[in-house]
N, C-alpha and C. Protein backbone atom coordinates (compact mmCIF):
# COMPACT_ATOMS: atom_id res chain seq x y z
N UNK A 1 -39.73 -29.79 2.55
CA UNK A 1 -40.89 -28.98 2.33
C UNK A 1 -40.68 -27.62 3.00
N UNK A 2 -40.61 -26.23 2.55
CA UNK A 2 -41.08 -24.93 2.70
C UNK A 2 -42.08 -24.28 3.49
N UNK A 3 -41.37 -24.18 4.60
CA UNK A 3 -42.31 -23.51 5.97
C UNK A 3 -43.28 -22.57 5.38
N UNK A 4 -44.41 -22.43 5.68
CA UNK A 4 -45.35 -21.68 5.43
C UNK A 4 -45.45 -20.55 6.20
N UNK A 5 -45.42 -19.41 5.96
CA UNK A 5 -45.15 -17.70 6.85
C UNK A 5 -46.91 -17.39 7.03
N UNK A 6 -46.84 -17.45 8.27
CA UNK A 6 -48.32 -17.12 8.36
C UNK A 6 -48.52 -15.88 10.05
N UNK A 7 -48.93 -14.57 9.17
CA UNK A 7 -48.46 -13.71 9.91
C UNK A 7 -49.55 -13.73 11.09
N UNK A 8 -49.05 -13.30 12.38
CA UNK A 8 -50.03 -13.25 13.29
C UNK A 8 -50.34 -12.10 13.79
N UNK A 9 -51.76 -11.86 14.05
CA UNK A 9 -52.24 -10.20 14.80
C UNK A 9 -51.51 -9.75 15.81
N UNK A 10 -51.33 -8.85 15.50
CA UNK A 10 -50.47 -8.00 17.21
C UNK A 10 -51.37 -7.83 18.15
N UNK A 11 -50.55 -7.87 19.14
CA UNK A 11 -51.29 -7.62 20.49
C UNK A 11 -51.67 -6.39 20.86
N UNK A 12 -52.45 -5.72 21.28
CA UNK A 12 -52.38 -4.35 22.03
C UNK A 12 -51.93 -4.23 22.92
N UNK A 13 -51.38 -3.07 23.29
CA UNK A 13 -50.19 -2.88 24.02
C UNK A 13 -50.46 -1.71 25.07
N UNK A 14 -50.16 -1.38 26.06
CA UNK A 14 -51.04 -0.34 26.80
C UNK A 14 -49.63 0.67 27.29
N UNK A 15 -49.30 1.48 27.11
CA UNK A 15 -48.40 2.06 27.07
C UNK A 15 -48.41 3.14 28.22
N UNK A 16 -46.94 3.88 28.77
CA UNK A 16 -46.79 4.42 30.40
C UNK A 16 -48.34 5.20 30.60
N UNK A 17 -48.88 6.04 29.32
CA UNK A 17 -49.87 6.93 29.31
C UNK A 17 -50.94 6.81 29.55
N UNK A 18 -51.37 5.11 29.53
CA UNK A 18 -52.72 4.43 29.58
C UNK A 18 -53.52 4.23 28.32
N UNK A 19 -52.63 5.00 27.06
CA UNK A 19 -53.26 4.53 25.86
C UNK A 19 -53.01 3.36 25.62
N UNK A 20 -54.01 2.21 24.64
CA UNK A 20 -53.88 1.00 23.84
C UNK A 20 -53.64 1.58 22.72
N UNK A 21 -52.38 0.70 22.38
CA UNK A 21 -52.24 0.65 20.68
C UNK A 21 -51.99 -0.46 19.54
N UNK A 22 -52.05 -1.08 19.20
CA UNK A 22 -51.61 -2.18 17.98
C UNK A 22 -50.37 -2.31 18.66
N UNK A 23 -49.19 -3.17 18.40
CA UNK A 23 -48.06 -3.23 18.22
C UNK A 23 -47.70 -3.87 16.80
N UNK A 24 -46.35 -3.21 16.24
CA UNK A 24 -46.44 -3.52 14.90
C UNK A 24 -47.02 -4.78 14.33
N UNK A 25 -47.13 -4.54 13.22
CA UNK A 25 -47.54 -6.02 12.36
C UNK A 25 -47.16 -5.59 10.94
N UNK A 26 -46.54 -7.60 10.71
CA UNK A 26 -45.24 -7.63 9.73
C UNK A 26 -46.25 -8.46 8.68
N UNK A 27 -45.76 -7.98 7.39
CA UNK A 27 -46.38 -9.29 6.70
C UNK A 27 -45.06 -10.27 6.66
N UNK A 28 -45.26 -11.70 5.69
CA UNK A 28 -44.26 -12.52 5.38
C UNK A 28 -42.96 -12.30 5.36
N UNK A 29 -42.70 -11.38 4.16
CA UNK A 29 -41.20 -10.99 3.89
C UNK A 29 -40.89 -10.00 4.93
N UNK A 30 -41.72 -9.34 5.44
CA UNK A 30 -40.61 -8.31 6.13
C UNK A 30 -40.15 -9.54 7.43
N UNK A 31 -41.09 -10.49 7.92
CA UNK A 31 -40.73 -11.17 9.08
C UNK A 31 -39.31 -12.28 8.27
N UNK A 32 -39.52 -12.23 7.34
CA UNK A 32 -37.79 -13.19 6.98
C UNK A 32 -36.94 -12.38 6.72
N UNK A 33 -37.47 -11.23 6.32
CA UNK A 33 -35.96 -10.42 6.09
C UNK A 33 -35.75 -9.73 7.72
N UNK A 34 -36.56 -9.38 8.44
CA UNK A 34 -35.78 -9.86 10.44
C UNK A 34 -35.14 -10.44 10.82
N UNK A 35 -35.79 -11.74 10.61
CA UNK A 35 -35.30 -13.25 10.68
C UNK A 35 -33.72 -13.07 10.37
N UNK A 36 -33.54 -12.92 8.99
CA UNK A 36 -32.95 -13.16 8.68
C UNK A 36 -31.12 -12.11 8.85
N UNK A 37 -31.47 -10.96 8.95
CA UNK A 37 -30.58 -9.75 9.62
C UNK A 37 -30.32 -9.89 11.12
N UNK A 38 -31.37 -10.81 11.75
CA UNK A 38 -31.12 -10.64 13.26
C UNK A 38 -30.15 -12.05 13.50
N UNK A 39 -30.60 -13.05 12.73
CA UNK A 39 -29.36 -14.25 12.57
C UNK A 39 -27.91 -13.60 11.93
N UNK A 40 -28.00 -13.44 10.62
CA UNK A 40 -26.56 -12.93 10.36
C UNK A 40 -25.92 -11.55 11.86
N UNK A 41 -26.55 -10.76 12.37
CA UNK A 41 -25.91 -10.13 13.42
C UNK A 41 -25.43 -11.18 14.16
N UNK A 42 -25.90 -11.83 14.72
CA UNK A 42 -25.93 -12.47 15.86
C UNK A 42 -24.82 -13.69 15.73
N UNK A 43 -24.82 -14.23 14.17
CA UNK A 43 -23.43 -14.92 14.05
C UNK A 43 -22.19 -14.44 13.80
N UNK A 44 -22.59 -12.98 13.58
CA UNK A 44 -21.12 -12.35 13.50
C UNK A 44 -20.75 -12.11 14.68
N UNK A 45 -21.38 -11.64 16.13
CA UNK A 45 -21.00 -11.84 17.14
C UNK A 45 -20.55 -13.09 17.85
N UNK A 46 -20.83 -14.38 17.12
CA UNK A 46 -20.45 -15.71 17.41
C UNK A 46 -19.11 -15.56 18.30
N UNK A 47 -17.86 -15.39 17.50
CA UNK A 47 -16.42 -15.18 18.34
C UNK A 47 -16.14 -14.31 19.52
N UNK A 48 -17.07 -13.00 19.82
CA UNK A 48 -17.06 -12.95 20.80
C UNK A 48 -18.07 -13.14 22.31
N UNK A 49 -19.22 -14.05 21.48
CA UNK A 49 -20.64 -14.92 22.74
C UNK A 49 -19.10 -15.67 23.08
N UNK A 50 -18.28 -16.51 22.49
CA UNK A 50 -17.84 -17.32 22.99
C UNK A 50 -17.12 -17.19 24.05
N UNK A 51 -16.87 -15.91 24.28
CA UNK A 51 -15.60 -15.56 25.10
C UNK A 51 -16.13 -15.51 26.20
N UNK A 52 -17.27 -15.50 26.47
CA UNK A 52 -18.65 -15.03 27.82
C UNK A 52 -18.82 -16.12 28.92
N UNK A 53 -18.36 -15.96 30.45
CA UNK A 53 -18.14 -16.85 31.06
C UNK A 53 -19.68 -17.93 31.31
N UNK A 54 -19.12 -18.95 30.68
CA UNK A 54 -20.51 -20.00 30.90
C UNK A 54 -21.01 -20.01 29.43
N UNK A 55 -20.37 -19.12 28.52
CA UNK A 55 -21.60 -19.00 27.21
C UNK A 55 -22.91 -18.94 27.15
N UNK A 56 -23.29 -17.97 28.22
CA UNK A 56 -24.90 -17.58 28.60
C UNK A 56 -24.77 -15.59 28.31
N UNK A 57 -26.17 -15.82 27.68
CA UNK A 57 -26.42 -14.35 27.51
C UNK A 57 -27.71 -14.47 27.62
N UNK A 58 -28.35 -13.14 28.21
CA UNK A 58 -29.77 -13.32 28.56
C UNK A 58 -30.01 -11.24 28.09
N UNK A 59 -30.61 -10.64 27.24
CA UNK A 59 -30.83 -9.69 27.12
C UNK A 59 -32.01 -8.90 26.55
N UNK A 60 -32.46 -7.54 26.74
CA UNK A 60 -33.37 -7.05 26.67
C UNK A 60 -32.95 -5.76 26.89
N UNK A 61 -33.89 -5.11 25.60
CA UNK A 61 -34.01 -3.69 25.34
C UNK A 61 -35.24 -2.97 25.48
N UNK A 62 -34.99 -2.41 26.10
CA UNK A 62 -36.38 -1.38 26.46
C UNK A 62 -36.13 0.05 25.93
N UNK A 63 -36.86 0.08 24.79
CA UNK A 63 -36.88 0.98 23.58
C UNK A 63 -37.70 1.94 24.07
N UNK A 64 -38.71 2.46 25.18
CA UNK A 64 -39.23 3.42 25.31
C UNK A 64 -37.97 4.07 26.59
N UNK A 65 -37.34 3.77 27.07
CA UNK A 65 -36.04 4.08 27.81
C UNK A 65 -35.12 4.20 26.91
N UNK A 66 -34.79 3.25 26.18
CA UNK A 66 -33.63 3.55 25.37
C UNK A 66 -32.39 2.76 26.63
N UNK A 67 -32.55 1.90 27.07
CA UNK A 67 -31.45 1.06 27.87
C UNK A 67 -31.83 -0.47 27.29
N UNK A 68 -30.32 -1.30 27.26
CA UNK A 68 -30.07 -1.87 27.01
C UNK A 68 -29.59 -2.92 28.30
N UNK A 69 -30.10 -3.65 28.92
CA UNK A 69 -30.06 -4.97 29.65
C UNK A 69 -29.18 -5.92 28.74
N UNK A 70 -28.02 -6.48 29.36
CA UNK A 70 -27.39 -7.75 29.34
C UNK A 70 -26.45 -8.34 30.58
N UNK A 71 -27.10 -9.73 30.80
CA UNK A 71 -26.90 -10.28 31.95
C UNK A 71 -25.57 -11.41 31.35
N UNK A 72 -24.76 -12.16 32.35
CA UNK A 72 -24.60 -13.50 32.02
C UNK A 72 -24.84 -14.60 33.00
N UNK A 73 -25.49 -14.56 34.05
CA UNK A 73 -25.96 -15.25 34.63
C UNK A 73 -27.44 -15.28 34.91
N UNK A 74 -28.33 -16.25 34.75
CA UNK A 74 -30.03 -16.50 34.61
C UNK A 74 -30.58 -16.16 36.48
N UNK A 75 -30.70 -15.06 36.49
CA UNK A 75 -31.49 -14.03 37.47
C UNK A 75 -30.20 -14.35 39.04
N UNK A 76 -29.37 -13.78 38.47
CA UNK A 76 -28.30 -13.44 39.36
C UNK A 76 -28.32 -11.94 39.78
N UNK A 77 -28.87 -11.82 41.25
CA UNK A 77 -28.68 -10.19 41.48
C UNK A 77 -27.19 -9.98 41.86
N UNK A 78 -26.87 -8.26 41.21
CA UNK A 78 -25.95 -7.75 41.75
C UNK A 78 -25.94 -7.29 42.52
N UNK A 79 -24.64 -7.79 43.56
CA UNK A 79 -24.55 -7.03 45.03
C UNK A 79 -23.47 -5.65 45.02
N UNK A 80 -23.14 -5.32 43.74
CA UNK A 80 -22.29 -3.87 43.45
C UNK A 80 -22.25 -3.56 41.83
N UNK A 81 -22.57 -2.31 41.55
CA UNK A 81 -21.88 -1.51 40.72
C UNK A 81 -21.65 -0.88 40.51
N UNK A 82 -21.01 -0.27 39.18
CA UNK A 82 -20.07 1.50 39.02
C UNK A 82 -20.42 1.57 37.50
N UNK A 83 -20.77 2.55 37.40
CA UNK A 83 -20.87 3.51 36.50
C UNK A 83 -19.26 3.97 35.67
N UNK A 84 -19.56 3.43 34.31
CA UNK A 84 -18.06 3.83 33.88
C UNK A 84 -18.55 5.99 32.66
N UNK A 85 -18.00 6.21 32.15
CA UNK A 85 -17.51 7.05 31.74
C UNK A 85 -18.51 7.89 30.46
N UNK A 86 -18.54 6.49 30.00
CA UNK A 86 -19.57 6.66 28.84
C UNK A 86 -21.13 5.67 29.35
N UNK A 87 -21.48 6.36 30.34
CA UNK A 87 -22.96 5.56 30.61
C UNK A 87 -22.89 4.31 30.44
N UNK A 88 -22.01 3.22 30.81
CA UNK A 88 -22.45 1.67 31.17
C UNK A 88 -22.60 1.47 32.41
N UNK A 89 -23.20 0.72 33.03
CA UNK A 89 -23.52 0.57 34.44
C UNK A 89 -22.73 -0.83 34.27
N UNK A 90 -21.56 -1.47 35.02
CA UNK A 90 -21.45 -2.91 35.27
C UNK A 90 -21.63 -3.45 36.54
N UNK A 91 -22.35 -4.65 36.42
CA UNK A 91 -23.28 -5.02 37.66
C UNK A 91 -22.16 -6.18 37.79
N UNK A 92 -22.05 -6.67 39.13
CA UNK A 92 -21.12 -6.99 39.92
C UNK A 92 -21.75 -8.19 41.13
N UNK A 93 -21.40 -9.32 40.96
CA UNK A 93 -21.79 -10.24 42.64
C UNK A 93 -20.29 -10.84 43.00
N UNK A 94 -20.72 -9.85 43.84
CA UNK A 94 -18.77 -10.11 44.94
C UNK A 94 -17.99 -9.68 43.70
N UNK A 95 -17.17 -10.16 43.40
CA UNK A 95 -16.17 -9.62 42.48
C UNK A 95 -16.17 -9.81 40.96
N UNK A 96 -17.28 -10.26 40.45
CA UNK A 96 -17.46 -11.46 39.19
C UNK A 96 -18.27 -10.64 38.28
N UNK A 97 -18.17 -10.22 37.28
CA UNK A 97 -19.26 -9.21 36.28
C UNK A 97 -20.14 -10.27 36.04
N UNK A 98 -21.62 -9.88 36.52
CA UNK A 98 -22.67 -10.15 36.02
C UNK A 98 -23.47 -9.46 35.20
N UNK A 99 -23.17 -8.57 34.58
CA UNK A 99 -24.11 -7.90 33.27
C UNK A 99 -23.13 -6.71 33.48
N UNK A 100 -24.17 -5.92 32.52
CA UNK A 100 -24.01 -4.74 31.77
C UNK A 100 -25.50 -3.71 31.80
N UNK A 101 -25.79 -2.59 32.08
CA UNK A 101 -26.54 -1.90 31.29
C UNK A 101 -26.08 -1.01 30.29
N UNK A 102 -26.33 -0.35 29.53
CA UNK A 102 -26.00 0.56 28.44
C UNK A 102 -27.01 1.70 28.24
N UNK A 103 -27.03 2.49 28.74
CA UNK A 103 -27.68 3.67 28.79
C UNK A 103 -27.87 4.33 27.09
N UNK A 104 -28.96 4.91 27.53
CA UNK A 104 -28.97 5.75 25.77
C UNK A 104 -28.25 4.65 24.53
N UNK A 105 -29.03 3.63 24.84
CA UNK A 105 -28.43 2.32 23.79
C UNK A 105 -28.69 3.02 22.32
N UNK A 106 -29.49 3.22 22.06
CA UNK A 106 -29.63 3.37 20.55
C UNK A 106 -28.63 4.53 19.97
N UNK A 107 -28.28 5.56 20.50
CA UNK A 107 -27.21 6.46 19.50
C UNK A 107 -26.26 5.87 19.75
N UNK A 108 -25.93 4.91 19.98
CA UNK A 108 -24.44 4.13 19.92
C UNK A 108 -24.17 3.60 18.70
C-alpha cells in the first residue's frame, strides 16, 4: 500500500532580527522530489561515508552563515585546530580529526 503525503504547517521561525516568519512550506511532490534528490546525493557519496572512521557522520548547515558543520564523532570537543588555505577549519582531539567546518559553504 502507497504512503499517503500529507503536508505539514511550518513553524515560525524568529530570526537574528526578532522578526517571525513562516518557514517554507512544501506541497506533496515538491517534498518527494527532496526526498528523493537528497537520497540519490547521499548514495552517491556511499563509497566515500565508508571510508569515515567509525562510519559516523553527524552534520549541519547553517544557511544564514553560510558554514557548513561536519563532525565524526557524537559531541566530541576539539582540543586543536588549523585553518587550511581555502577556509576549512579541521577540528582535532589530540591528534585524531574530528570534523570539519567549511566556511562560505554554498559557493563551493
Amino acid at each position: 500500500m502507497a504512503r499517503r503525503c500529507v503536508p505539514r504547517a511550518g513553524r515560525g521561525r524568529v530570526r537574528g532580527d526578532g522578526d517571525a516568519h513562516e518557514s517554507l512550506r512544501l506541497d506533496c511532490k515538491e517534498i518527494q522530489a527532496v526526498a528523493e534528490l537528497t537520497a540519490d546525493t547521499f548514495i552517491a557519496l556511499l563509497p566515500t561515508l565508508r571510508e569515515i572512521p567509525g562510519h559516523l557522520l553527524w552534520s549541519l548547515y547553517d544557511e544564514e552563515a553560510d558554514v557548513l558543520y561536519v563532525s565524526f564523532r557524537k559531541e566530541e570537543a576539539a582540543t586543536d585546530s588549523e585553518m587550511t588555505d581555502d577556509d576549512v577549519i579541521v577540528r582535532y582531539h589530540g591528534d585524531e580529526v574530528v570534523g570539519f567546518t567549511v566556511l562560505n559553504a554554498s559557493r563551493r
